[in-house]
Protein backbone atom coordinates (compact mmCIF):
# COMPACT_ATOMS: atom_id res chain seq x y z
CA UNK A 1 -3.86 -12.50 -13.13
CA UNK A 2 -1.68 -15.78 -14.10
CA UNK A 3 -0.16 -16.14 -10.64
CA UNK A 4 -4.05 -15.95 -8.96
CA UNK A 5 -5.66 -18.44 -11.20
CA UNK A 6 -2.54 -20.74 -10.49
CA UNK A 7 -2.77 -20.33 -6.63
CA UNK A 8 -6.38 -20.70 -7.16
CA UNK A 9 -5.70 -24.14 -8.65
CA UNK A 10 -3.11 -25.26 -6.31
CA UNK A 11 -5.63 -24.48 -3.77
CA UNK A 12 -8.02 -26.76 -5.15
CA UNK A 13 -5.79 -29.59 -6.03
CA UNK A 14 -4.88 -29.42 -2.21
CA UNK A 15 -8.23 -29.77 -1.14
CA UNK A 16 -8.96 -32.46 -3.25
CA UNK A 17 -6.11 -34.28 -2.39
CA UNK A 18 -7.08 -33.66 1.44
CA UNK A 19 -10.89 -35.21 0.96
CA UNK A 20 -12.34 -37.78 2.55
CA UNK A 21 -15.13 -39.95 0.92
CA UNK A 22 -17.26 -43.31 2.29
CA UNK A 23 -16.42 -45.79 0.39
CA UNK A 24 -18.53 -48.61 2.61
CA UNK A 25 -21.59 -49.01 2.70
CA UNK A 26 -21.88 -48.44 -1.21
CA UNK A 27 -24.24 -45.70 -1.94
CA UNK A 28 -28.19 -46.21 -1.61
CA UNK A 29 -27.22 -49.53 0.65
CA UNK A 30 -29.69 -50.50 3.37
CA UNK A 31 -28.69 -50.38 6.89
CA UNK A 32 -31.04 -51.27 10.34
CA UNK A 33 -31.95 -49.75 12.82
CA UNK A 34 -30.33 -51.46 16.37
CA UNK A 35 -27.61 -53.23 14.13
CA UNK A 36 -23.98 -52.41 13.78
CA UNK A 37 -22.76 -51.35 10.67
CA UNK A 38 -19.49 -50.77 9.16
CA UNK A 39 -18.37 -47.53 7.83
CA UNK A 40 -15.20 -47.34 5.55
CA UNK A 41 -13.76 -43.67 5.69
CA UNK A 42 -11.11 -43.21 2.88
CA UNK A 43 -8.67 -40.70 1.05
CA UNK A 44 -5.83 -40.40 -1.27
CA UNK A 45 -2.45 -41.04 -0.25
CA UNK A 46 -1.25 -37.57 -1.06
CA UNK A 47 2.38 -36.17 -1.46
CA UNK A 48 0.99 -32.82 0.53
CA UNK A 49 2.03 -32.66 3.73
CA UNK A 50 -1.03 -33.06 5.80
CA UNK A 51 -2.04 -34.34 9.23
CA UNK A 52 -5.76 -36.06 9.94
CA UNK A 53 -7.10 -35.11 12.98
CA UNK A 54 -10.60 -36.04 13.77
CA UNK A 55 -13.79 -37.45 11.94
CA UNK A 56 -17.30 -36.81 12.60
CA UNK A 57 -19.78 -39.43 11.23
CA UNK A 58 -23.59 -38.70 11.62
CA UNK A 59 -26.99 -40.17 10.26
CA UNK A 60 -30.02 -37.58 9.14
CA UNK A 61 -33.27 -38.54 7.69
CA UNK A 62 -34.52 -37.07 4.51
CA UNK A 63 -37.57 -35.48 4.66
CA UNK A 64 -40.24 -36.95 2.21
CA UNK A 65 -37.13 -38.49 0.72
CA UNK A 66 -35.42 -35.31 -0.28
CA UNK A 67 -31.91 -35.58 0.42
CA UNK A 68 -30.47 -33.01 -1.57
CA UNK A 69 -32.30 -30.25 0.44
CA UNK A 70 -30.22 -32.45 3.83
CA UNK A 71 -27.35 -32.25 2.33
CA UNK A 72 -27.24 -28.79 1.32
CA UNK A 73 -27.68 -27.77 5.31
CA UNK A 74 -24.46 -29.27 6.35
CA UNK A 75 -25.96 -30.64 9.41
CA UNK A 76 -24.73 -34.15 10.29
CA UNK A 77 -27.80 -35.27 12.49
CA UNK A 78 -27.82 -38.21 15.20
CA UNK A 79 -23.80 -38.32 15.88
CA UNK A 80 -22.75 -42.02 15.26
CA UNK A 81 -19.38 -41.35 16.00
CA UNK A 82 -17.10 -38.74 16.73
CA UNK A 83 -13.52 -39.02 17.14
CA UNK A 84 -9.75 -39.73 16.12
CA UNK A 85 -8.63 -40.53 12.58
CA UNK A 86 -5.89 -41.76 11.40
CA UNK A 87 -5.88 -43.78 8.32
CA UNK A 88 -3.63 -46.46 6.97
CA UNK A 89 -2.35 -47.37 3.73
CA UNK A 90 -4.18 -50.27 1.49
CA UNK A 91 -2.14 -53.17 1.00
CA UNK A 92 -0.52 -52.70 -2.30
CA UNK A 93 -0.51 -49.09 -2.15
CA UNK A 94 -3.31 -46.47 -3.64
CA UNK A 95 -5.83 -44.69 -1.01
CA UNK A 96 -5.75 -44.41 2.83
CA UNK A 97 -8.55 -45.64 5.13
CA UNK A 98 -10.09 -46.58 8.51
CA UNK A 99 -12.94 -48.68 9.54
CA UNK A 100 -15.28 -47.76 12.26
CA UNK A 101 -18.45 -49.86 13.35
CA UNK A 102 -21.71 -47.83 14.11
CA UNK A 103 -24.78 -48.68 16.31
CA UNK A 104 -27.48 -47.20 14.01
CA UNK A 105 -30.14 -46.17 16.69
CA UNK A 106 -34.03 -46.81 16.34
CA UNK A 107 -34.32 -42.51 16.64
CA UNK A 108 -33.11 -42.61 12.94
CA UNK A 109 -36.61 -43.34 11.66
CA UNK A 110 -36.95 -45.01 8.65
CA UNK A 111 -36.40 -44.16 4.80
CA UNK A 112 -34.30 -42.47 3.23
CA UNK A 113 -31.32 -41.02 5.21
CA UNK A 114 -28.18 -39.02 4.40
CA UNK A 115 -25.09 -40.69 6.21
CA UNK A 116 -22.15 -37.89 6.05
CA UNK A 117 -18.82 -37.41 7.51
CA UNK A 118 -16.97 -34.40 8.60
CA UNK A 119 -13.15 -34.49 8.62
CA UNK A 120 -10.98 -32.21 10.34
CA UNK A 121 -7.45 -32.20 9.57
CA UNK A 122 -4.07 -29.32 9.12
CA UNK A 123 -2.58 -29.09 6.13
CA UNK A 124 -0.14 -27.71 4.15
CA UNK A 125 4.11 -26.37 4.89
CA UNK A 126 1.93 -24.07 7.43
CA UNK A 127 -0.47 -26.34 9.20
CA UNK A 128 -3.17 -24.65 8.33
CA UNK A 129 -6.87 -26.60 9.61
CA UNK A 130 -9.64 -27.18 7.24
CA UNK A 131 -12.62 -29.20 7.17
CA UNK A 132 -14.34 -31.39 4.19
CA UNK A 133 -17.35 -33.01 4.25
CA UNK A 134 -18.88 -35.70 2.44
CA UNK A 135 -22.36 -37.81 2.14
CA UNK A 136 -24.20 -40.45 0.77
CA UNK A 137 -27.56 -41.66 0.48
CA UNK A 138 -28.58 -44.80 2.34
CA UNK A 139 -31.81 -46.60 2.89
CA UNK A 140 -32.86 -47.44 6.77
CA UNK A 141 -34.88 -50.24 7.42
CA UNK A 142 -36.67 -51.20 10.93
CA UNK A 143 -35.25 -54.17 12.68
């Protein structure tokens, strides 16, 4: 019983150490429709082995403003980008990140939207793949 609750946490202190988060825009920011904006993917700089492989980033409006129902479907919505990532180290050390500039389309609607990212990466002595998520809330506003 010891030896499964310890893999059990190793487990999860490898997936945390894995998972990606947005750290730009900030949480309930407002974005527009037709304009570019800047999305700052990040995670720790971990001692597991690990290799990034791919990102998904995707917009999805909330229904009636209920994002929590979104977010609970996993479903990314209007792709914004899809692709290759491979972060770098901050200057001075501490987490790992890469920027990527997004055309937010008009199709988005307006409101409240959930703005999530998928990443895909192998991990682990075995290279074994796995896939995090993460989201935010943002506000969209017409141009």
């Amino acid at each position: 019983m010891k030896s499964a609750l310890v893999t059990v946490l190793a487990l999860l202190a490898y997936a945390y150490a894995q998972s990606v988060k947005i750290a730009a825009p900030a949480a309930n920011s407002h974005i527009t429709t037709t304009e570019n904006v800047l999305i700052e993917v990040e995670r720790p700089n971990s001692q597991t082995p690990s290799r990034d492989v791919a990102v998904l980033i995707g917009l999805r409006s909330c229904p009636n403003g209920d994002c929590d129902s979104v977010a609970d479907s996993s479903a990314l919505g209007t792709i914004l980008y899809g692709g290759a990532y491979s972060p770098i180290p901050r200057t001075g050390g501490g987490a790992m990140y890469e920027n990527y500039t997004v055309l937010i389309p008009d199709s988005v609607g307006t409101g409240s939207a959930l703005l999530s990212v998928a990443h895909f990466y192998a991990g682990g002595v075995l290279n074994s793949p796995a896939i995090d998520q993460t989201n935010i809330v943002v506000q969209v506003d017409s141009a």
